[in-house]
C-alpha atoms as a PDB file:
ATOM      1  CA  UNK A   1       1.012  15.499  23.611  1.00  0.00           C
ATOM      2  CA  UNK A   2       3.251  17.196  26.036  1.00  0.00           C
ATOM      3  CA  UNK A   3       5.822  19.244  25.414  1.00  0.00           C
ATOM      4  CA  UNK A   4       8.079  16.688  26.543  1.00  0.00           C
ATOM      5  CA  UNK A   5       6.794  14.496  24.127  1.00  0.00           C
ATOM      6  CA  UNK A   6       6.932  16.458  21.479  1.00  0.00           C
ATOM      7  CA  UNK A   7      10.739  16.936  22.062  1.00  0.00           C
ATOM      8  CA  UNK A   8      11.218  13.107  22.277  1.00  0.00           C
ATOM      9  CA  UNK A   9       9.510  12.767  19.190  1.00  0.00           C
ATOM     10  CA  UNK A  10      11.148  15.239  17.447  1.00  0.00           C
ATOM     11  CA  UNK A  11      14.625  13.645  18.672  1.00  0.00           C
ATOM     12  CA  UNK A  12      13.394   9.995  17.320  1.00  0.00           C
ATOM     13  CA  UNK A  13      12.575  11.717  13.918  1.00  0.00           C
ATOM     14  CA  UNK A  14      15.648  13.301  13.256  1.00  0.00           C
ATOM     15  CA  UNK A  15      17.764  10.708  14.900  1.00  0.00           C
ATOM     16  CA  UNK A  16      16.054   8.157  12.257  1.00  0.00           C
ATOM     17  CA  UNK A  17      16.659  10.381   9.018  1.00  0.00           C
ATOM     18  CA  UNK A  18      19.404   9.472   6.796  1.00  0.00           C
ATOM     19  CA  UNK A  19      22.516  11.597   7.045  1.00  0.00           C
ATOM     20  CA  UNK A  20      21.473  13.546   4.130  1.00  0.00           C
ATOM     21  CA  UNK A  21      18.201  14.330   5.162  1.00  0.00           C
ATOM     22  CA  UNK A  22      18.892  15.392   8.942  1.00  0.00           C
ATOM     23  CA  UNK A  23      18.084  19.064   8.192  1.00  0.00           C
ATOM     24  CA  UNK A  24      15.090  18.764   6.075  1.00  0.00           C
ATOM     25  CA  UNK A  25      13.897  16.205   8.462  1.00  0.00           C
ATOM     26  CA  UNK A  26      14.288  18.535  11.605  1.00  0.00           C
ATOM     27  CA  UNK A  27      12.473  22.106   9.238  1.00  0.00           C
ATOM     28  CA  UNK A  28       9.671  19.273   8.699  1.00  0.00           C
ATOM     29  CA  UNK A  29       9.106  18.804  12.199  1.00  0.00           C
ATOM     30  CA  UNK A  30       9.389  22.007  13.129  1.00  0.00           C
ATOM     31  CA  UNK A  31       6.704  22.997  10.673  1.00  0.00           C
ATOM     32  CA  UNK A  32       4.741  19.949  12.189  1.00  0.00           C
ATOM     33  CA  UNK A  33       4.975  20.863  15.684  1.00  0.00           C
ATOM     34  CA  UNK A  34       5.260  24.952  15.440  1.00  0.00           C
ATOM     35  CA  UNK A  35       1.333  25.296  16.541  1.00  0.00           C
ATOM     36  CA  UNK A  36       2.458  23.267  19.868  1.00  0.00           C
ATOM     37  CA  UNK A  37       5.247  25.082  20.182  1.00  0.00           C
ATOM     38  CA  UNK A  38       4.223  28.487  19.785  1.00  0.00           C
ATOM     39  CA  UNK A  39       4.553  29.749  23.213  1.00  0.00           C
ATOM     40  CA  UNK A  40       8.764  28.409  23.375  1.00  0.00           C
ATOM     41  CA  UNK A  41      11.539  30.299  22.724  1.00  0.00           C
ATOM     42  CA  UNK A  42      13.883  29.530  20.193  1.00  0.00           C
ATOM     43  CA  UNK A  43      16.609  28.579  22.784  1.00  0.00           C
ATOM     44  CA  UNK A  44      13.761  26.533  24.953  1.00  0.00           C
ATOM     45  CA  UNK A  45      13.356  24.322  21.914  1.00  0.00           C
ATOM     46  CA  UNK A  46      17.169  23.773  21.092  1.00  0.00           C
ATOM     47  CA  UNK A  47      17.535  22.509  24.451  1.00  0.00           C
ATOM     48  CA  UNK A  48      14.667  20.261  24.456  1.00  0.00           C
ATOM     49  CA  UNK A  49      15.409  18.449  21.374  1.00  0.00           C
ATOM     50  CA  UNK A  50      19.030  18.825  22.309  1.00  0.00           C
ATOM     51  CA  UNK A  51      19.906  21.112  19.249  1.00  0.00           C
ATOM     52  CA  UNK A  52      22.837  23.126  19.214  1.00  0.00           C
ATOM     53  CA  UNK A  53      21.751  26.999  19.972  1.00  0.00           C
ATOM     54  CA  UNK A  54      22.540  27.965  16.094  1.00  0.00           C
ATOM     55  CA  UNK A  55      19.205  25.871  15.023  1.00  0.00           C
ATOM     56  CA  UNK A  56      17.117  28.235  17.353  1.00  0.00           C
ATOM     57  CA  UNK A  57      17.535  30.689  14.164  1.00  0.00           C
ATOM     58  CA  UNK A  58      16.185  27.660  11.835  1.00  0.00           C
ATOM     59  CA  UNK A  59      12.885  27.526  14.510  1.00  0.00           C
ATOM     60  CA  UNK A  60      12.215  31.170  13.645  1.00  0.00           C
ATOM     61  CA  UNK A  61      11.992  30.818  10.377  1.00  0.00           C
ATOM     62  CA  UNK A  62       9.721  27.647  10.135  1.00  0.00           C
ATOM     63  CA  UNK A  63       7.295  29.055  12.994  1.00  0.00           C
ATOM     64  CA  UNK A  64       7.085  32.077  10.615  1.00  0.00           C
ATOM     65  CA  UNK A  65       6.709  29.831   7.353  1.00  0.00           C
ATOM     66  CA  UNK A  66       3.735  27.396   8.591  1.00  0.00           C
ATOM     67  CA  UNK A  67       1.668  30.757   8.849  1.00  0.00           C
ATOM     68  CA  UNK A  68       1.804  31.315   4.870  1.00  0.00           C
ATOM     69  CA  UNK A  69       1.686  27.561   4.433  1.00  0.00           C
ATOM     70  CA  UNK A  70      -1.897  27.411   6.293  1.00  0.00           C
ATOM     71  CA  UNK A  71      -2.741  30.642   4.070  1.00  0.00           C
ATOM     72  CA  UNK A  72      -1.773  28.278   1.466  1.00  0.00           C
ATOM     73  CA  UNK A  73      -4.147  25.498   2.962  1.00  0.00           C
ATOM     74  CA  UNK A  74      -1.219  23.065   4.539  1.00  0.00           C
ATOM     75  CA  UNK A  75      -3.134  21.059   6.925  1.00  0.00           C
ATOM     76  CA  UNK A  76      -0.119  20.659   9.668  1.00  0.00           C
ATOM     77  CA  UNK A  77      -2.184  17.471  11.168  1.00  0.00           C
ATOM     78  CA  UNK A  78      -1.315  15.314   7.863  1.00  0.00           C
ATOM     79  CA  UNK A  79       2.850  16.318   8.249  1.00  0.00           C
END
């Protein structure tokens, strides 16, 4: 997938998640998507998906998260 696509998808994802879930739906796909996205800023990804800046801090946290969840055995590619 491109980068590109990746964004797109992201957007559909989100887009699709009931109101209530819009946040947990976007630190999912974050966590699915953070090996991709490794070499993006936090700003290059808010503008991307088309994320206010503030979520760039939310990016951070869930690039830093998936690499204890693989320590934990998370397989990303089943997300």
């Amino acid at each position: 997938m491109t980068e590109q696509e990746i964004f797109d998808s992201i957007r559909r994802s989100i887009d699709s998640a009931p109101r209530n879930q819009y946040t947990v739906e976007l630190h999912l796909q974050m966590i699915k998507y953070a090996d991709d996205l490794q070499h993006i800023t936090a700003k290059e990804f808010c503008e991307g998906v088309g994320l206010r800046q503030s979520f760039g801090a939310e990016f951070s946290k869930m690039r830093n998260l998936v690499t204890r969840l693989k320590k934990a055995s998370l397989d990303t590619s089943l997300i």
